[in-house]
C-alpha atoms as a PDB file:
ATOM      1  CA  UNK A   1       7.750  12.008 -30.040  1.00  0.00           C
ATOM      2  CA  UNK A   2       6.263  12.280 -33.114  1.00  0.00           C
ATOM      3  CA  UNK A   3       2.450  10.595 -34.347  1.00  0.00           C
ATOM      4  CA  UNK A   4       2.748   8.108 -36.354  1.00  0.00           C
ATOM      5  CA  UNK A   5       0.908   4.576 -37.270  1.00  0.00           C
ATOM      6  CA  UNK A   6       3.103   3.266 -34.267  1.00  0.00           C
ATOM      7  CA  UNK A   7       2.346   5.520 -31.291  1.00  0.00           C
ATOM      8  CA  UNK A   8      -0.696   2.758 -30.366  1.00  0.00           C
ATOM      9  CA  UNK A   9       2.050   0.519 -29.046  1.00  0.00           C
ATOM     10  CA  UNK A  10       4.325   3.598 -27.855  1.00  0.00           C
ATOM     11  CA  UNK A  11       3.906   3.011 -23.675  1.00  0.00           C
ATOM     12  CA  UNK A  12       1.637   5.667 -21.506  1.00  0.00           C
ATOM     13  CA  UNK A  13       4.595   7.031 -19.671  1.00  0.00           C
ATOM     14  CA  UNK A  14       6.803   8.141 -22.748  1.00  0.00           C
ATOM     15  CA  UNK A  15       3.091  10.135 -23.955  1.00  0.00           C
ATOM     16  CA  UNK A  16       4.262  13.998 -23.088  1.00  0.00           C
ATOM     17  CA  UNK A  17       1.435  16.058 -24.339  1.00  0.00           C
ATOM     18  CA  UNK A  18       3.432  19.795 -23.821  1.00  0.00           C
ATOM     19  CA  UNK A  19       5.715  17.833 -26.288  1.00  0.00           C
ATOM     20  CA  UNK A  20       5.462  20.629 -29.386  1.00  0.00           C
ATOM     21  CA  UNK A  21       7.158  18.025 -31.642  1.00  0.00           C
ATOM     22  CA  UNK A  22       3.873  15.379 -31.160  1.00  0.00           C
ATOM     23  CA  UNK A  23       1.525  18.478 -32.677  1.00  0.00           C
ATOM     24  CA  UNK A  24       4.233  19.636 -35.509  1.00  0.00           C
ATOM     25  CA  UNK A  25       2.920  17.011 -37.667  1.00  0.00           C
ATOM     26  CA  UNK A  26      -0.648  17.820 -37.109  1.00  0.00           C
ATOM     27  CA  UNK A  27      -2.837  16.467 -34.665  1.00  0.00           C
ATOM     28  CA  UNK A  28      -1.917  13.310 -32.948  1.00  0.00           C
ATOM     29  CA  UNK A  29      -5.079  11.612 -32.792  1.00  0.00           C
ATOM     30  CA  UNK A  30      -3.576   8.339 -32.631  1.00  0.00           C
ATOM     31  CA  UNK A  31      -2.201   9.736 -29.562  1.00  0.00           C
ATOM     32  CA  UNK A  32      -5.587  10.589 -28.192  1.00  0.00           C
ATOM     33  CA  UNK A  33      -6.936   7.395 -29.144  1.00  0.00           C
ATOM     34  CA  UNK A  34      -4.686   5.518 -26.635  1.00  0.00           C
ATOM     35  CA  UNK A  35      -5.005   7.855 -23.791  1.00  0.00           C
ATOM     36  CA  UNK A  36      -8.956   6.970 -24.607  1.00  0.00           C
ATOM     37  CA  UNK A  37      -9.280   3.924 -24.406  1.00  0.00           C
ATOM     38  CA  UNK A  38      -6.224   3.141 -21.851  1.00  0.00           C
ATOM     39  CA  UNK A  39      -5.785   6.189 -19.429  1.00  0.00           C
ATOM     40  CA  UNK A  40      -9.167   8.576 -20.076  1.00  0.00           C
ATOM     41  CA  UNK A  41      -7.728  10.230 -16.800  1.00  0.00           C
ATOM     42  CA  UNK A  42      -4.405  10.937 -17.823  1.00  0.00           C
ATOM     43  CA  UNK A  43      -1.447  12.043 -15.425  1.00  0.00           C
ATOM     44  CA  UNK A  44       1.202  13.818 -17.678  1.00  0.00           C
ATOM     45  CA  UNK A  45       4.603  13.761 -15.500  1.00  0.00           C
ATOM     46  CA  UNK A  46       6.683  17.122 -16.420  1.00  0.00           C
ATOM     47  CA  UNK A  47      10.123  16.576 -17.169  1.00  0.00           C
ATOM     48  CA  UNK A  48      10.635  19.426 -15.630  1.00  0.00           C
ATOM     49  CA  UNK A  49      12.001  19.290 -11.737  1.00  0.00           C
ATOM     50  CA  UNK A  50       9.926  22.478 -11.326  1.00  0.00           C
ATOM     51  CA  UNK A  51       6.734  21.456 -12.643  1.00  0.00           C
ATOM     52  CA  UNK A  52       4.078  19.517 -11.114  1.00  0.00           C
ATOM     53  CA  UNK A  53       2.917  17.917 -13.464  1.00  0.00           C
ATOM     54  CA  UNK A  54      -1.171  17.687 -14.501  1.00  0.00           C
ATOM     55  CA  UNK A  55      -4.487  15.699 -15.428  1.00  0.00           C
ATOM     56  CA  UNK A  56      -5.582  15.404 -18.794  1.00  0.00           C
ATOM     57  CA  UNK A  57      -9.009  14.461 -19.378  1.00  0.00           C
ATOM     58  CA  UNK A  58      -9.696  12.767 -23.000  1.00  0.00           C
ATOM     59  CA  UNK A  59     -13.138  12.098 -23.362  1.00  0.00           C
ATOM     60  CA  UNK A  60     -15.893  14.189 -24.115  1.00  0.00           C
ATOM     61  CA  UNK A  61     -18.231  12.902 -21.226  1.00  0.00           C
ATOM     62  CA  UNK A  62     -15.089  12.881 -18.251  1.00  0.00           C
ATOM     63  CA  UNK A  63     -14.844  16.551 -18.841  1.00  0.00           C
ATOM     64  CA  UNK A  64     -18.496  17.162 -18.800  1.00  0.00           C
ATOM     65  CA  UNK A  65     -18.991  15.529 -15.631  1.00  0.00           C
ATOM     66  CA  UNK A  66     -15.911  18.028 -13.722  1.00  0.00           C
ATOM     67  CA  UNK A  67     -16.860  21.158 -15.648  1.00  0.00           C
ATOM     68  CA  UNK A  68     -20.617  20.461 -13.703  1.00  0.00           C
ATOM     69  CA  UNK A  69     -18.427  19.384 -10.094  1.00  0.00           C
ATOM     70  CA  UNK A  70     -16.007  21.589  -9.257  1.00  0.00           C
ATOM     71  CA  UNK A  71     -15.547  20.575  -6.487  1.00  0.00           C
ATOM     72  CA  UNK A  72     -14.349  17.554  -8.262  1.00  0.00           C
ATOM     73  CA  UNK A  73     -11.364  20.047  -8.691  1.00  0.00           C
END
């Protein structure tokens, strides 16, 4: 998926962020913006069978907060 003007209405689950093609373009803020202000706590599902998947924290203050818990972790 690639950023453009239209990725605000693109839905959370189509958002892959180990997608290379949504960085070739540069950074996808608009991207980042969503997962912001709709899903700060983000779980990115691999497509991969193998892969678990992970958490992708996207603000500032989120990652604060479990970089001083780890036990958070």
């Amino acid at each position: 998926m690639q950023a453009t003007g239209k990725d605000l209405r693109y839905p959370l689950s189509d958002i892959n962020l180990k997608d290379i093609e949504l960085f070739l373009p540069g950074f996808p803020h608009e991207i980042f913006s969503k997962l912001r202000r709709d899903a700060p706590v983000y779980w990115n599902e691999e497509p991969e069978p193998e892969e678990p998947g992970f958490w992708a924290l996207t603000k500032y203050e989120d990652v604060l907060a479990v970089s001083k818990n780890p036990e958070l972790l």
